[in-house]
C-alpha atoms as a PDB file:
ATOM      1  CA  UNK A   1       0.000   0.000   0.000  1.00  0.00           C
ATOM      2  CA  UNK A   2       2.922   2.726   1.246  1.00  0.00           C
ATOM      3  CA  UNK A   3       4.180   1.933  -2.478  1.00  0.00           C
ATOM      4  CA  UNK A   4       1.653   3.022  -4.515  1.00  0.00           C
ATOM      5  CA  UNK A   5       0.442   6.134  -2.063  1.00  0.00           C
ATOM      6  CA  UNK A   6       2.201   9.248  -1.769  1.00  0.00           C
ATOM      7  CA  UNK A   7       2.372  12.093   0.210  1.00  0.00           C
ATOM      8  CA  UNK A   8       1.585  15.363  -1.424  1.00  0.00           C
ATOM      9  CA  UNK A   9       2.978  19.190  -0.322  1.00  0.00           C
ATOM     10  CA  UNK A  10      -0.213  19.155   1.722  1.00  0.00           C
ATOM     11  CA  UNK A  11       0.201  16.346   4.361  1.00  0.00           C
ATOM     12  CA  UNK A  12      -3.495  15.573   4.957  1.00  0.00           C
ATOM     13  CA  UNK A  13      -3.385  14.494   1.112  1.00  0.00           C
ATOM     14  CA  UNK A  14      -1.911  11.480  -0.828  1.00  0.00           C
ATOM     15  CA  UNK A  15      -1.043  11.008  -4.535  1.00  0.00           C
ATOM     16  CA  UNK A  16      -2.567   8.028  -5.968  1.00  0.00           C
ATOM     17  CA  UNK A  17      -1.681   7.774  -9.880  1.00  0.00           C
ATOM     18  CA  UNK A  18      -1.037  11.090 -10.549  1.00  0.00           C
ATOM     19  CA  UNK A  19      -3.768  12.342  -8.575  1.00  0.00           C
ATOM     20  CA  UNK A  20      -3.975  13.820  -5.280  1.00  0.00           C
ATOM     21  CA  UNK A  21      -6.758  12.312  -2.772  1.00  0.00           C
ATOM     22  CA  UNK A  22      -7.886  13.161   0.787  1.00  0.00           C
ATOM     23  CA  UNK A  23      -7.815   9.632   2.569  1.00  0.00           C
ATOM     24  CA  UNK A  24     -11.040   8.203   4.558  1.00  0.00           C
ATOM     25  CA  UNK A  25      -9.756   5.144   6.679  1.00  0.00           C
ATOM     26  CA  UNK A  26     -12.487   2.603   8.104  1.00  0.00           C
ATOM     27  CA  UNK A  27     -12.109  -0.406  10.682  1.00  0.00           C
ATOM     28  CA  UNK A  28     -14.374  -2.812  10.277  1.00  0.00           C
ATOM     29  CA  UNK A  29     -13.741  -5.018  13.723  1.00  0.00           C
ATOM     30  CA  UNK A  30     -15.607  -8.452  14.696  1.00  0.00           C
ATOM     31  CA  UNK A  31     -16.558 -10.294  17.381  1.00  0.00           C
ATOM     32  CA  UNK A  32     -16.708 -14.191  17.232  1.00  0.00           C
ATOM     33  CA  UNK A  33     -17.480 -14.343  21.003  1.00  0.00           C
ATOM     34  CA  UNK A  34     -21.362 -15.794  19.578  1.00  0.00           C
ATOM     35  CA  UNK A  35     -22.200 -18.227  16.784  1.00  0.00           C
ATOM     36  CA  UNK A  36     -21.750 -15.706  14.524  1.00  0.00           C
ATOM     37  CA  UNK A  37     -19.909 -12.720  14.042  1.00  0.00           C
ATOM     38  CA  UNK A  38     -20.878  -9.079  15.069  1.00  0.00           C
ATOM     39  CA  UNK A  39     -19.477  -6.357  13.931  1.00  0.00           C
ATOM     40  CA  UNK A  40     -18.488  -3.367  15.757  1.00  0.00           C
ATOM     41  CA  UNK A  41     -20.661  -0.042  15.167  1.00  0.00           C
ATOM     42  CA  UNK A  42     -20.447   3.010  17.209  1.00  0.00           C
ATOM     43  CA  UNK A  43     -23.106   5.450  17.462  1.00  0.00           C
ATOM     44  CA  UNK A  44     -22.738   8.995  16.443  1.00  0.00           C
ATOM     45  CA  UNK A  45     -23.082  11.827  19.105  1.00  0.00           C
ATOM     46  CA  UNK A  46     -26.054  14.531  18.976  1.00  0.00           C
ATOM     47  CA  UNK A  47     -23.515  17.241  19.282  1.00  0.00           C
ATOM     48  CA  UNK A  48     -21.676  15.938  15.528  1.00  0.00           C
ATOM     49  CA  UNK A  49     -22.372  15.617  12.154  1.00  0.00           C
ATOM     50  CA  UNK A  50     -25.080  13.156  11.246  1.00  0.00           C
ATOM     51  CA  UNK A  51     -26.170  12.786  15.026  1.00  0.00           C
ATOM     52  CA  UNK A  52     -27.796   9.045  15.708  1.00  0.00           C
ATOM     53  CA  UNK A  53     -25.983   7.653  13.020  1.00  0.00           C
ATOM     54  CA  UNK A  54     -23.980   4.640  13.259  1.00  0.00           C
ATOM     55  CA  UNK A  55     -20.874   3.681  11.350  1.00  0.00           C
ATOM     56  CA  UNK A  56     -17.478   2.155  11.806  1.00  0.00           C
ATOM     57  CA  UNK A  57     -14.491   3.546  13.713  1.00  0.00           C
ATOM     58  CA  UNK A  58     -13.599   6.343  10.530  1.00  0.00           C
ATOM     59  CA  UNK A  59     -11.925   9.048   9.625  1.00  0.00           C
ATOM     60  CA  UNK A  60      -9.500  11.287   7.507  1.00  0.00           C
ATOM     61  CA  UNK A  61      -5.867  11.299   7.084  1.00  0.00           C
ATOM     62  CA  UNK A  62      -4.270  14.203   9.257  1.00  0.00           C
ATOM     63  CA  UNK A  63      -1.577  15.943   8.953  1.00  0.00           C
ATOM     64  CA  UNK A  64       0.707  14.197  11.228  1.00  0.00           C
ATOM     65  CA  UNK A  65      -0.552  10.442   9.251  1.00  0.00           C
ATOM     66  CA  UNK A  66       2.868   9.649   7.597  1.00  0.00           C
ATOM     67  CA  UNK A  67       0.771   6.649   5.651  1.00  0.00           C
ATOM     68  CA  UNK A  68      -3.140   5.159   5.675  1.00  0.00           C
ATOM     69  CA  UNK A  69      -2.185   3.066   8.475  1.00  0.00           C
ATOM     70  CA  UNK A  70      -1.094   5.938  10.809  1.00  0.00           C
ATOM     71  CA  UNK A  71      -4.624   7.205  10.248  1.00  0.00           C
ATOM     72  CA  UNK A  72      -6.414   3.854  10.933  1.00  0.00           C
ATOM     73  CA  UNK A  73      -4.111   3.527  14.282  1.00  0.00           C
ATOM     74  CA  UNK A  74      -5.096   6.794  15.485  1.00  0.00           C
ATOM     75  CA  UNK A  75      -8.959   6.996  14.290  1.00  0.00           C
ATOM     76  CA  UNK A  76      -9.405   3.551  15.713  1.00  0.00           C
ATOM     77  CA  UNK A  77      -7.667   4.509  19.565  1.00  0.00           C
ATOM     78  CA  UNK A  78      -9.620   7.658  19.411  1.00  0.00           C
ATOM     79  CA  UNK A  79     -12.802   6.757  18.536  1.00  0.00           C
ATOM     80  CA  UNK A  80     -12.903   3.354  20.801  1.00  0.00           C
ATOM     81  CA  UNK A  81      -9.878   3.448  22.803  1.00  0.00           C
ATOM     82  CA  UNK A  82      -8.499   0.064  20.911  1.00  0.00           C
ATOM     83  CA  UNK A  83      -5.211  -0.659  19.465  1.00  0.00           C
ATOM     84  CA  UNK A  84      -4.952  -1.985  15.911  1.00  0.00           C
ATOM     85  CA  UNK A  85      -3.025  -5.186  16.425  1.00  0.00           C
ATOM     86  CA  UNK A  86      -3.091  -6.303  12.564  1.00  0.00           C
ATOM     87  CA  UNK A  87      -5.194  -5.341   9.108  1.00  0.00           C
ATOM     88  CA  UNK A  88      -7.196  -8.934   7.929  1.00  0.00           C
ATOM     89  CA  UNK A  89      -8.173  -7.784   5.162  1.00  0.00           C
ATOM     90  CA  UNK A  90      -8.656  -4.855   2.622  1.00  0.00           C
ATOM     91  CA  UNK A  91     -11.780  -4.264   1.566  1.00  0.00           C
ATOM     92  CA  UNK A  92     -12.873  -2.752  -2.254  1.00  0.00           C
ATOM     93  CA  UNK A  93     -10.920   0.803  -2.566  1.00  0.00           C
ATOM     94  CA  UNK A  94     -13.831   3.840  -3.318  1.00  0.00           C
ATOM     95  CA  UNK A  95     -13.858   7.070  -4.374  1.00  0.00           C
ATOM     96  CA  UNK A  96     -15.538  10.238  -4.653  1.00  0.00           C
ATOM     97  CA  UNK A  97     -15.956  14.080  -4.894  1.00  0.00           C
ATOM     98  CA  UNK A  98     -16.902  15.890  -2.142  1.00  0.00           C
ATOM     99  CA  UNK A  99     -17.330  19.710  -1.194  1.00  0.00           C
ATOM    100  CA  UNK A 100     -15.254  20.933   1.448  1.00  0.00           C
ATOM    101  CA  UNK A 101     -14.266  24.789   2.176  1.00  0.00           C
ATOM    102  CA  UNK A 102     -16.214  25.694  -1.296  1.00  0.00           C
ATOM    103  CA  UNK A 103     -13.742  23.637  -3.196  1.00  0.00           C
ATOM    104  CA  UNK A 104     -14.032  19.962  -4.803  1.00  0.00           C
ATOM    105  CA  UNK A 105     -11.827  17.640  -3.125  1.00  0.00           C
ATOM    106  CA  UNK A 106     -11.482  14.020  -4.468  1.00  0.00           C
ATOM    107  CA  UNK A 107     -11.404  11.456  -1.845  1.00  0.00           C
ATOM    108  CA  UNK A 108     -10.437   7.405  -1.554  1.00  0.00           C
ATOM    109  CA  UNK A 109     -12.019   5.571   1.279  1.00  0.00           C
ATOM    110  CA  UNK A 110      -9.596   2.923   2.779  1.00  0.00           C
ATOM    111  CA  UNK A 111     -12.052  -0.106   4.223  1.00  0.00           C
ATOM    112  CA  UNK A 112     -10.296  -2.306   6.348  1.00  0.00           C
ATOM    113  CA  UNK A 113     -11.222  -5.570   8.435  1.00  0.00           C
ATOM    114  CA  UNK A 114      -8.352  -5.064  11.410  1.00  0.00           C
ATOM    115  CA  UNK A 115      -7.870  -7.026  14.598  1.00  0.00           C
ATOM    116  CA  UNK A 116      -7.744  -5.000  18.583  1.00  0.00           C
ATOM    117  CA  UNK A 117      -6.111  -5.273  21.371  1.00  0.00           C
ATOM    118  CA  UNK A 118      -7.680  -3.312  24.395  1.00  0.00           C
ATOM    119  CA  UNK A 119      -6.199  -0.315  25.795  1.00  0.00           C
ATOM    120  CA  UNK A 120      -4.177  -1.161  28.510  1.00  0.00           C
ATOM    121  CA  UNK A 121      -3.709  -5.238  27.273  1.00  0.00           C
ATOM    122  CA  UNK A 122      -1.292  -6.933  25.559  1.00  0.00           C
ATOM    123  CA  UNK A 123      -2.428  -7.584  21.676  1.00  0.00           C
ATOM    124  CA  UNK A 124      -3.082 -11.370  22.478  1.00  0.00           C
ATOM    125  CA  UNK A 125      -5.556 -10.916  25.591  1.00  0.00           C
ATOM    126  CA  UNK A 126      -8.102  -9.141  23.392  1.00  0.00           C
ATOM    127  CA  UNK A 127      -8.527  -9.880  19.777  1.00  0.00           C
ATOM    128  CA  UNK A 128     -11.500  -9.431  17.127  1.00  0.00           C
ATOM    129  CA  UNK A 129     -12.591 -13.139  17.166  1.00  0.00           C
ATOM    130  CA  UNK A 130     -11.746 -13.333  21.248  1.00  0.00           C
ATOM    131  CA  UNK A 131     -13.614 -10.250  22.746  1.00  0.00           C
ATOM    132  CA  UNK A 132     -12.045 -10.688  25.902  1.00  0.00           C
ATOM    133  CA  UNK A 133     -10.246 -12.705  28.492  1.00  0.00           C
ATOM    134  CA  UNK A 134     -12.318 -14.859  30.868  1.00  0.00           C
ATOM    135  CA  UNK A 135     -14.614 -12.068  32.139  1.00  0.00           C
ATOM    136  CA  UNK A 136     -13.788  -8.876  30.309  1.00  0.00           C
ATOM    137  CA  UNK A 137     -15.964  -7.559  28.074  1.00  0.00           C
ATOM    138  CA  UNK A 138     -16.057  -5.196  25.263  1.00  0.00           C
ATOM    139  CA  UNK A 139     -18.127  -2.820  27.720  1.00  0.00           C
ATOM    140  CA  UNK A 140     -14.471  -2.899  29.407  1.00  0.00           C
ATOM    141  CA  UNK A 141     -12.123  -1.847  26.760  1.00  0.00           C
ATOM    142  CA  UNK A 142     -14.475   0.443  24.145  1.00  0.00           C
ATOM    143  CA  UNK A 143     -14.060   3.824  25.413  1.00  0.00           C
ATOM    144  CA  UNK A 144     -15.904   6.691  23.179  1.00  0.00           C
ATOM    145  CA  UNK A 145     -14.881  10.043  22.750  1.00  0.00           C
ATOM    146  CA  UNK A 146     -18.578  11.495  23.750  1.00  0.00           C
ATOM    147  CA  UNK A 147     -17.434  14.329  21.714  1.00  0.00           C
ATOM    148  CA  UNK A 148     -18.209  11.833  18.653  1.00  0.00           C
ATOM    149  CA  UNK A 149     -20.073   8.940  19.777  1.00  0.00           C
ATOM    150  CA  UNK A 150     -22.289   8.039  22.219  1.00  0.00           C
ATOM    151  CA  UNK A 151     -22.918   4.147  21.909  1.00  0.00           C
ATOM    152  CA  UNK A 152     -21.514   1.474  20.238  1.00  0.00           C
ATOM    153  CA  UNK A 153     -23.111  -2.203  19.814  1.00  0.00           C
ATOM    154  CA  UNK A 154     -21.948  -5.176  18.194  1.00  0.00           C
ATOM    155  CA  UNK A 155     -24.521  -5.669  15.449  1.00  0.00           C
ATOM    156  CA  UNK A 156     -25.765  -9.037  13.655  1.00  0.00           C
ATOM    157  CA  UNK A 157     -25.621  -8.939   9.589  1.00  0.00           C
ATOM    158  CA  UNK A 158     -29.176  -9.575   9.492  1.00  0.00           C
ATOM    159  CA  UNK A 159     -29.268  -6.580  11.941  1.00  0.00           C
ATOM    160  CA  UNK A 160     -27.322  -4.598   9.633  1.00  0.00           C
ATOM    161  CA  UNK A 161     -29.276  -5.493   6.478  1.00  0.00           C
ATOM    162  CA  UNK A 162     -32.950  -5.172   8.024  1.00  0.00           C
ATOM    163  CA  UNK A 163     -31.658  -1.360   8.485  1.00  0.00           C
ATOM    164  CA  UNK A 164     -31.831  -1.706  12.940  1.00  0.00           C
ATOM    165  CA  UNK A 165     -28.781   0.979  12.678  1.00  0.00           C
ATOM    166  CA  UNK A 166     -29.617   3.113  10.588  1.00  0.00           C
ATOM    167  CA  UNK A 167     -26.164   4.335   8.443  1.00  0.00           C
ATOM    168  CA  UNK A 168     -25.435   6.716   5.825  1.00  0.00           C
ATOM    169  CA  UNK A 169     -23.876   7.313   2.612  1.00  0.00           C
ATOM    170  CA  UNK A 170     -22.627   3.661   1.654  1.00  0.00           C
ATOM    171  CA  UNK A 171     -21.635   2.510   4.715  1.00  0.00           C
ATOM    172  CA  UNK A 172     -23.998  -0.256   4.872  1.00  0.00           C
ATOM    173  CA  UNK A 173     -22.940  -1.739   1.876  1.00  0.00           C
ATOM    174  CA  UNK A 174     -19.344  -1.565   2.750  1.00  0.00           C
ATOM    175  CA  UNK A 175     -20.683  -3.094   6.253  1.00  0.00           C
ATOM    176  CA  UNK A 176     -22.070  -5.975   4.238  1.00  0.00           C
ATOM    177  CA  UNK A 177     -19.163  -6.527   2.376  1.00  0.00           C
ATOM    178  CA  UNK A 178     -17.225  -7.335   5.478  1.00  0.00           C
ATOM    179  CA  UNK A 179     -19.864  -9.466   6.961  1.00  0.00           C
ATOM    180  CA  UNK A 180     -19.589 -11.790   3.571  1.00  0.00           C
ATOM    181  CA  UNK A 181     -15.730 -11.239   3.410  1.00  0.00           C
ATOM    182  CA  UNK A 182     -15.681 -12.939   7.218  1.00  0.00           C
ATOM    183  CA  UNK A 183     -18.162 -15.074   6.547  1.00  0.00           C
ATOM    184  CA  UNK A 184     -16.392 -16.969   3.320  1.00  0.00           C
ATOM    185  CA  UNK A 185     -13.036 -16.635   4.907  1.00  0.00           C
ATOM    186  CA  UNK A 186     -14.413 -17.900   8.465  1.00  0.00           C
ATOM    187  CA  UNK A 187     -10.901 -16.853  10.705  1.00  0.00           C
ATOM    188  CA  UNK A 188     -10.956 -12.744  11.127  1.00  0.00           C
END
């Protein structure tokens, strides 16, 4: 990935063939503590931007993001207080236009299935597939930034596809592309 993305002069944007790109990051992160898995979705606060909405752990590239990964690291710790431990899988690249500051800025969102580790735990106590150690719980380790979200759940696919959280812009069907990306490859 760090091969074919570069910085530009203006560190909160990369150059991807010859064009330069704001970066959206996304972690997609399961929980095979049930039957089946569940996927992480955090609730968006009334205070921000699409209040009530859920999504995934997101975000932009900031300035001090030397690559995509340095973005997914820090959205992920601030928005749940979790350390990416390891990216699974990539999920299908998108991209877009989008007004911001009265000018057209093209963007390409980074979907990623990742494995956690809790805050203050090494990376094997508290994995994606292993919620926890005997008796902790993801109510333990997920800690929002109420500035940005004010629940999180760990939502079915059916869930997901019968519209019980309701998302925005594509985020659903990026949702449900994780859900059958775990699903046929069984070991996130």
């Amino acid at each position: 990935m760090a091969s074919s993305i570069n910085p530009t002069k203006s560190r909160d944007q990369y150059r991807l063939h010859n064009t330069a790109y704001c970066i959206r990051v996304s972690a997609h992160i399961f929980s095979w503590d049930l039957p089946e898995p569940r996927i992480l979705l955090i609730q968006r606060a009334l205070c921000d931007t699409k209040p009530g909405y859920w999504e995934v752990p997101a975000g932009s590239a900031e300035e001090q993001d030397q690559t995509p990964r340095d973005a997914l690291e820090r959205e992920v710790l601030e928005e749940t207080g979790l350390r990416l431990s390891r990216i699974t899988y990539t999920l299908r690249t998108q991209t877009w236009t989008r007004l911001k500051e009265r000018e057209h800025y093209k963007w390409v969102g980074l979907p990623y299935i990742i494995e956690v580790s809790g805050p203050k735990t090494s990376e094997s106590h508290v994995h994606s597939q292993h919620a926890s150690e005997p008796g902790l719980k993801w109510e333990d380790v997920i800690q929002l930034n109420p500035e940005e979200h004010q629940n999180f759940v760990l939502a079915t696919e059916d869930e997901v596809r019968c519209d019980k959280y309701k998302t925005f812009g594509n985020h659903k069907e990026t949702i449900l592309e994780a859900f059958a990306t775990v699903t046929k490859n069984c070991s996130v």
